[in-house]
N, C-alpha and C. Protein backbone atom coordinates (compact mmCIF):
# COMPACT_ATOMS: atom_id res chain seq x y z
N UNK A 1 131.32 -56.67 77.90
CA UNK A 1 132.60 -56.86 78.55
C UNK A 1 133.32 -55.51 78.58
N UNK A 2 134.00 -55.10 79.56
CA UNK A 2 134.91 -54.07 80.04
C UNK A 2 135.94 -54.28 79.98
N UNK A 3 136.77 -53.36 80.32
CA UNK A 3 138.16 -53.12 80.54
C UNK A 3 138.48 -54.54 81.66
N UNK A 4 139.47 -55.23 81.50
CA UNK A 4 139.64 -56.00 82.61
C UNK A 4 140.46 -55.53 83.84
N UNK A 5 140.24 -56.18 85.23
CA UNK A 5 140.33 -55.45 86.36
C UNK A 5 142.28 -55.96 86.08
N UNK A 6 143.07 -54.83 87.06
CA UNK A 6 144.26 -55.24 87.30
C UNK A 6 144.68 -56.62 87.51
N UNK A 7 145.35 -57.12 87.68
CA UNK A 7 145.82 -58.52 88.40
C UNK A 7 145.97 -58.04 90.00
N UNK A 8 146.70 -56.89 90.11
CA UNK A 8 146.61 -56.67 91.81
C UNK A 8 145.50 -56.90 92.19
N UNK A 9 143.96 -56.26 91.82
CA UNK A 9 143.02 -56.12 92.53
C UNK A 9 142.46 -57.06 92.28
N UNK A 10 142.70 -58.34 91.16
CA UNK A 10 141.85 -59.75 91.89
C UNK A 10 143.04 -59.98 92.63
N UNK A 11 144.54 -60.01 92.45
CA UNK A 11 145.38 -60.95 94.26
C UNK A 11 144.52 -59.82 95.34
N UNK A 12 144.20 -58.80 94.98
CA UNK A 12 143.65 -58.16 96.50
C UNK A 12 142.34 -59.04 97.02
N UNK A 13 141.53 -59.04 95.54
CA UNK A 13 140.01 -59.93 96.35
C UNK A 13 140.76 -61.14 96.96
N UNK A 14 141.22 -61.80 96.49
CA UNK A 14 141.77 -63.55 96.66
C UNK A 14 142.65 -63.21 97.91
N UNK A 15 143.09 -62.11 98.65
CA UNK A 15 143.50 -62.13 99.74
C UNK A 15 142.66 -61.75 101.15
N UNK A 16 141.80 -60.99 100.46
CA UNK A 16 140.85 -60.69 101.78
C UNK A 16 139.53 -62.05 101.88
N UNK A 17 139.68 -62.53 100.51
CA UNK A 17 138.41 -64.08 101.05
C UNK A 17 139.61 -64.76 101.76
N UNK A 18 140.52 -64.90 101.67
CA UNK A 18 141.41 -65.74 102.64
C UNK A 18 141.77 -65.59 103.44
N UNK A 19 141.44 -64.25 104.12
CA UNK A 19 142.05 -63.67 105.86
C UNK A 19 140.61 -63.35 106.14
N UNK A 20 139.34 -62.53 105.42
CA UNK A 20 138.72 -62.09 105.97
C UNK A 20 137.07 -63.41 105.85
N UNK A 21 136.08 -63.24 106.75
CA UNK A 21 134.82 -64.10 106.21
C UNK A 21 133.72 -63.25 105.86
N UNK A 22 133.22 -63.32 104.65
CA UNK A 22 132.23 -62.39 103.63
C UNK A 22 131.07 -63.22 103.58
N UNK A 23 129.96 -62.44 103.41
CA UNK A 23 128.25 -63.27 103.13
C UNK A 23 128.94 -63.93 101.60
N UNK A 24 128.63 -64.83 101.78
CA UNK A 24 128.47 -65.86 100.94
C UNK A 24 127.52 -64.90 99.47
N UNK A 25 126.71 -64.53 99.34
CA UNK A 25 125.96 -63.57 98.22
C UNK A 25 126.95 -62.47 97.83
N UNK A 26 127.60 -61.81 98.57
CA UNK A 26 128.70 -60.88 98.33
C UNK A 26 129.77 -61.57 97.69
N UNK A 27 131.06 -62.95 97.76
CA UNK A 27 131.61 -63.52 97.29
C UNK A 27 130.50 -63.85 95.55
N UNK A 28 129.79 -64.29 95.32
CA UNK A 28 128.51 -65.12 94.82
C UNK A 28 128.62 -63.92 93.54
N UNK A 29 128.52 -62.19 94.13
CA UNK A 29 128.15 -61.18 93.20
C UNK A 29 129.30 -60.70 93.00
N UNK A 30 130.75 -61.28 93.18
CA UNK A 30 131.67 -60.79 93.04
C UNK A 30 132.26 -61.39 91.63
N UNK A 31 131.88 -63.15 92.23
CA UNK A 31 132.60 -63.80 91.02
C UNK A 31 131.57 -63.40 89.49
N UNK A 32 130.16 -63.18 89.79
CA UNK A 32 129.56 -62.56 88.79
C UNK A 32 130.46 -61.76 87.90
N UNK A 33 130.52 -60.69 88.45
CA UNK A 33 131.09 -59.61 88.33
C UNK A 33 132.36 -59.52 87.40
N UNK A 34 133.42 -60.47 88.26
CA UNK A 34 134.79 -60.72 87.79
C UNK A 34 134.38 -61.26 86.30
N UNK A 35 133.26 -62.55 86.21
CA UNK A 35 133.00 -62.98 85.10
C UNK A 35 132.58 -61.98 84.04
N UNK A 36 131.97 -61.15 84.45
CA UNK A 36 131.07 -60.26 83.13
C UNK A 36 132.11 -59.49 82.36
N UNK A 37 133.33 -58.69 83.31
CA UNK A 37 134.42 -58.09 82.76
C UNK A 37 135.34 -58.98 81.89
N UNK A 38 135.45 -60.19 81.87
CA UNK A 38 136.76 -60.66 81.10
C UNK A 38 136.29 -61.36 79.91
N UNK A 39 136.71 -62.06 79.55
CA UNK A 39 136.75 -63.13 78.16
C UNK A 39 136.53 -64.43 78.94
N UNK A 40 135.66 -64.84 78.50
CA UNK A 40 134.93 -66.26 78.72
C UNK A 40 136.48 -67.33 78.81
N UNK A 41 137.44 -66.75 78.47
CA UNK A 41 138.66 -68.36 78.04
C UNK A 41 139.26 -67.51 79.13
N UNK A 42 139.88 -66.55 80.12
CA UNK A 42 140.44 -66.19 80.97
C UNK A 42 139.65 -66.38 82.37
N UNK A 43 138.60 -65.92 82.35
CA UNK A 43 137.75 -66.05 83.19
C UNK A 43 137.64 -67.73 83.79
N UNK A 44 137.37 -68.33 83.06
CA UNK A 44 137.08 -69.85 82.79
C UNK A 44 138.56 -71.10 83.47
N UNK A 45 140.04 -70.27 82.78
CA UNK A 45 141.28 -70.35 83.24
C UNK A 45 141.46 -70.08 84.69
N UNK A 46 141.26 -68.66 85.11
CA UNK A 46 140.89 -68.15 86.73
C UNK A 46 140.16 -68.48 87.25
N UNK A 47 138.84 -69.46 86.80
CA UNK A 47 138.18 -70.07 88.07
C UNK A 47 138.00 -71.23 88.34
N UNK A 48 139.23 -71.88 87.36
CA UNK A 48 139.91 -73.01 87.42
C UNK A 48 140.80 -73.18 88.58
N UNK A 49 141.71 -72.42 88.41
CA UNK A 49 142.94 -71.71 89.77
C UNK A 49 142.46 -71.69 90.94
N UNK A 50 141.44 -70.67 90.99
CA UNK A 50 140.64 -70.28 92.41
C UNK A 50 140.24 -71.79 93.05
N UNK A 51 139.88 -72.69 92.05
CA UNK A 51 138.58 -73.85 92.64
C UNK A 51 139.91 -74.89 93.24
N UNK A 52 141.30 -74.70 93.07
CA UNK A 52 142.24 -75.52 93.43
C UNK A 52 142.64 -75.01 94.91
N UNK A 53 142.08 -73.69 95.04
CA UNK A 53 142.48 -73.63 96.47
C UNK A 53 141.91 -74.20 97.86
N UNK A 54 142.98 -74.19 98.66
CA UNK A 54 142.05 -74.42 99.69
C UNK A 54 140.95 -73.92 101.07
N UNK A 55 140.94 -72.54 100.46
CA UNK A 55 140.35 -71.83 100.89
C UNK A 55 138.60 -71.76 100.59
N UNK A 56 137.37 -71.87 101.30
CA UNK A 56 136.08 -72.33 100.99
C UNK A 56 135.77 -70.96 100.24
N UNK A 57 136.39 -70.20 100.48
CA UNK A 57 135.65 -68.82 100.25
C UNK A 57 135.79 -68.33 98.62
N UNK A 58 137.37 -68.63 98.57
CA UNK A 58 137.63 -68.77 97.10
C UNK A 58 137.08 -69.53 96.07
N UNK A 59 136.75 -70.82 96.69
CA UNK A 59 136.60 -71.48 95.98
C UNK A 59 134.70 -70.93 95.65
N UNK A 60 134.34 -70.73 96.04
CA UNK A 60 132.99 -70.35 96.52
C UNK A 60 133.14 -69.47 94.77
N UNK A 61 133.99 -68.34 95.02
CA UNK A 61 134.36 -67.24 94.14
C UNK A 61 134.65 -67.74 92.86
N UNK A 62 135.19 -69.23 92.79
CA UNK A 62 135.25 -69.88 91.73
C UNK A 62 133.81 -70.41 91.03
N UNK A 63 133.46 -71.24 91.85
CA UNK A 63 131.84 -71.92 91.35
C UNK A 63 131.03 -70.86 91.02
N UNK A 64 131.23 -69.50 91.73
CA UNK A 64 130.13 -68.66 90.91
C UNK A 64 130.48 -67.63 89.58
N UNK A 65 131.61 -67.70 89.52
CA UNK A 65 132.47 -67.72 88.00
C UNK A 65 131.56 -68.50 86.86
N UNK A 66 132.33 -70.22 87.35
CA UNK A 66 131.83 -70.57 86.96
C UNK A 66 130.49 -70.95 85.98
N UNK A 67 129.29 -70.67 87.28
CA UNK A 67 128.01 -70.09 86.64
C UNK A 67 127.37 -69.46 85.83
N UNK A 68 128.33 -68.42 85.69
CA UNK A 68 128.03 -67.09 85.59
C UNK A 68 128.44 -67.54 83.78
N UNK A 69 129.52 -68.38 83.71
CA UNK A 69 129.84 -68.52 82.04
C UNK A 69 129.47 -69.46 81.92
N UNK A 70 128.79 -70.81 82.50
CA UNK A 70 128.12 -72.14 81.77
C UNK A 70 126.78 -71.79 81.00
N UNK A 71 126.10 -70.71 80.78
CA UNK A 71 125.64 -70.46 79.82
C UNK A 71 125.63 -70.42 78.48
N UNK A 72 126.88 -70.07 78.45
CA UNK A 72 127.32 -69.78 77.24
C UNK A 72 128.74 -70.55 76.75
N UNK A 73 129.32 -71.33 77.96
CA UNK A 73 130.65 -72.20 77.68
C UNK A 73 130.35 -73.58 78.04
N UNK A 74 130.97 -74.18 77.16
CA UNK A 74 130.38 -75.57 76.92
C UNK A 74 131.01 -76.57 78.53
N UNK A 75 132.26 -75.87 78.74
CA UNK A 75 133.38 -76.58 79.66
C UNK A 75 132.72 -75.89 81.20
N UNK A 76 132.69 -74.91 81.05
CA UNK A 76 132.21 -74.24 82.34
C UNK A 76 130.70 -74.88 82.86
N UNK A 77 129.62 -74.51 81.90
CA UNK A 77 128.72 -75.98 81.94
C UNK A 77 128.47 -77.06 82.74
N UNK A 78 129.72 -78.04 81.53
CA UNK A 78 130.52 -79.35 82.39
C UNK A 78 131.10 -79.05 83.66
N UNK A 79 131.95 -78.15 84.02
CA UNK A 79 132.33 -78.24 85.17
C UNK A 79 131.47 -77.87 86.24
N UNK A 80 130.52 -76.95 86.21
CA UNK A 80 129.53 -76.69 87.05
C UNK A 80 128.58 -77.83 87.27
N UNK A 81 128.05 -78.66 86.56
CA UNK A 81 127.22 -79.80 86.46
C UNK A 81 128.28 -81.33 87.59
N UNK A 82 129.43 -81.40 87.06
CA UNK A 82 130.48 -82.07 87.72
C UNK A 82 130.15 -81.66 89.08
N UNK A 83 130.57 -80.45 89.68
CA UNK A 83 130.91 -80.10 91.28
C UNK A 83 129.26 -80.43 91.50
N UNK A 84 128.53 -80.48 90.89
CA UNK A 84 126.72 -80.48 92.31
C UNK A 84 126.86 -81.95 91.72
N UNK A 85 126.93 -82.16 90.62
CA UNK A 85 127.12 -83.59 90.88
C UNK A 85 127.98 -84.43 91.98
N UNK A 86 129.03 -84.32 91.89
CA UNK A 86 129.83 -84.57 92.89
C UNK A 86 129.39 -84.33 94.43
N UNK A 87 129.39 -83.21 94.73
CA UNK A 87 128.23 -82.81 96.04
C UNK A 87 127.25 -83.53 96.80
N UNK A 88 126.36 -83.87 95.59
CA UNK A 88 125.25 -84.30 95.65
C UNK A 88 125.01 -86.08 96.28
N UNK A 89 126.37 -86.57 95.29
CA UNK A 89 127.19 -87.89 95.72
C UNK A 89 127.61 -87.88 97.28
N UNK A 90 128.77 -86.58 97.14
CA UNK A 90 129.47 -87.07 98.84
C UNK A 90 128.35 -86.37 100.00
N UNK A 91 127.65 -85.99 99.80
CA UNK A 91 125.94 -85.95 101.00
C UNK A 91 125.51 -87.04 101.27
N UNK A 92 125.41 -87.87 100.59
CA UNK A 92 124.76 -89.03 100.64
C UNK A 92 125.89 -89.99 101.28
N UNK A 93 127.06 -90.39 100.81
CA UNK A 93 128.22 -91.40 101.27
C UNK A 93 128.51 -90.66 103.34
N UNK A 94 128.12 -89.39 102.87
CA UNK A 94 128.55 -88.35 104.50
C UNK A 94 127.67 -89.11 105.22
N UNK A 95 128.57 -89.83 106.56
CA UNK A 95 128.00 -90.67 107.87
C UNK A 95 128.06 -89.86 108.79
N UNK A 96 126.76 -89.41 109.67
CA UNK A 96 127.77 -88.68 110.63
C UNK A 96 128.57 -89.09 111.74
N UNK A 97 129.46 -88.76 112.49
CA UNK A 97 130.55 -88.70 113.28
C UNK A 97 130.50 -89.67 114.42
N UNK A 98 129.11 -89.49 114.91
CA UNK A 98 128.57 -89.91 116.50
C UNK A 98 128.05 -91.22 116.12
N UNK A 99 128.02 -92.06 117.25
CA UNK A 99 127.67 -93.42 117.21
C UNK A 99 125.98 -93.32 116.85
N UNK A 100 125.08 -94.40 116.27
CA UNK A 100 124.13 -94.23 116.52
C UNK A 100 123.62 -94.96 117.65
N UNK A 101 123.58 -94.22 118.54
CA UNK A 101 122.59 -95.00 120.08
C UNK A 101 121.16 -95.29 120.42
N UNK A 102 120.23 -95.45 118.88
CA UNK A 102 118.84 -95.88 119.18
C UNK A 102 118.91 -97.48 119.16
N UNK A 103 119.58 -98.54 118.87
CA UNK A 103 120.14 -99.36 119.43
C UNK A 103 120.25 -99.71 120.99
N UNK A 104 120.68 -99.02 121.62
CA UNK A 104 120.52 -99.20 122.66
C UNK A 104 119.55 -98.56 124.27
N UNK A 105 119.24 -98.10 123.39
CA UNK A 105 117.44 -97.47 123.87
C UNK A 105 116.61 -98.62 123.40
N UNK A 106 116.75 -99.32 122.58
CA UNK A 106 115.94 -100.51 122.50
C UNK A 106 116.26 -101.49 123.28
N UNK A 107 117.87 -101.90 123.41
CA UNK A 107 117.84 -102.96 124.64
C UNK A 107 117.57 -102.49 126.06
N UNK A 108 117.82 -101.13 126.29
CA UNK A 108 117.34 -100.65 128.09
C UNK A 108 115.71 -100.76 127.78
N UNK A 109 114.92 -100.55 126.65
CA UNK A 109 113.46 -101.01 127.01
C UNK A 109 113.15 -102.37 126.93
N UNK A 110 113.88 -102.96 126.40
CA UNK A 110 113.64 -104.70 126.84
C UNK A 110 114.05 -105.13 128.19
N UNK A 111 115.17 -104.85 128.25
CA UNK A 111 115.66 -105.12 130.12
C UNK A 111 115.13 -104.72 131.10
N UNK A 112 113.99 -103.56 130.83
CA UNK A 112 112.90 -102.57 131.53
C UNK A 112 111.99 -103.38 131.63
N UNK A 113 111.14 -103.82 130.41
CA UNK A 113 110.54 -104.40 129.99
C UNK A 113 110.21 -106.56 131.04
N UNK A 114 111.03 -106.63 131.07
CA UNK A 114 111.67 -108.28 131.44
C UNK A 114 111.51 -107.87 132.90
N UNK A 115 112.04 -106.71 133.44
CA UNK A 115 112.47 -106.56 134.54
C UNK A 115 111.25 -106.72 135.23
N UNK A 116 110.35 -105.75 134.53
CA UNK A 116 109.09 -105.91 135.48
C UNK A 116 108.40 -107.08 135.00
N UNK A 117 108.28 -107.84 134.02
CA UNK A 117 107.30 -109.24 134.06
C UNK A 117 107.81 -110.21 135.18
N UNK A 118 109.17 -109.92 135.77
CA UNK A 118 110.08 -110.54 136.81
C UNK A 118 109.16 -109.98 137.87
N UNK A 119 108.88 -109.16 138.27
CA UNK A 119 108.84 -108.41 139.45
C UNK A 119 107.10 -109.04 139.59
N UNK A 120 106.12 -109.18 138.13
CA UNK A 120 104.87 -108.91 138.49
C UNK A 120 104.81 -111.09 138.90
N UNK A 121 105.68 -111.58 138.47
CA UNK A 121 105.74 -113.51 138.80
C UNK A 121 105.96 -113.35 140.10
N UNK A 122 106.64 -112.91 140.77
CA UNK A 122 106.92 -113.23 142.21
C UNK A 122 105.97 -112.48 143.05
């Protein structure tokens, strides 16, 4: 562990994931990063904060915090295990949007179907 970074220069990261869009691995090696410099109980506190926002990017910056100390923290752990749990849940409950219309590709091949046993009787 190092010197810990200013408070300006994490509000600076936490402002450019929120105006700007970053590779996802860059956010990913950031929250690493942020994690390796601080104390497992601050770190752990801040990526608590981050994961309340509503920003994907931050939060992104949070879960890999996260990671980065469930090795070695019992809560961080738990909370990392929680969110893919959770995840993993609302994938599955996720319907998508659009009607399903193979339903009715089955009744136009029956009415297709009828139409011509009509056509071959007469």
């Amino acid at each position: 562990m190092t010197e810990q970074p200013p408070q300006q220069d994490i509000d600076e990261l936490v402002r450019r994931l929120e105006s700007g869009k970053y590779p996802a691995d860059h956010i990913r090696e950031a929250g690493e990063i942020l994690a390796s410099v601080q104390s497992p109980a601050i770190t752990y506190k801040m990526a608590l904060g981050f994961w309340e926002s509503p920003n994907a990017q931050v939060r992104t910056l949070a879960m890999s915090m996260m990671e980065a100390l469930a090795p070695t923290h019992d809560a961080a752990r738990g909370f990392v295990a929680g969110a893919k749990d959770a995840a993993r849940l609302l994938a599955k409950e996720i319907k998508p949007d659009v009607p399903d219309y193979s339903a009715i590709g089955e009744v136009i091949k029956i009415w297709m179907r009828e139409h011509r046993q009509q056509r071959k009787k007469r």
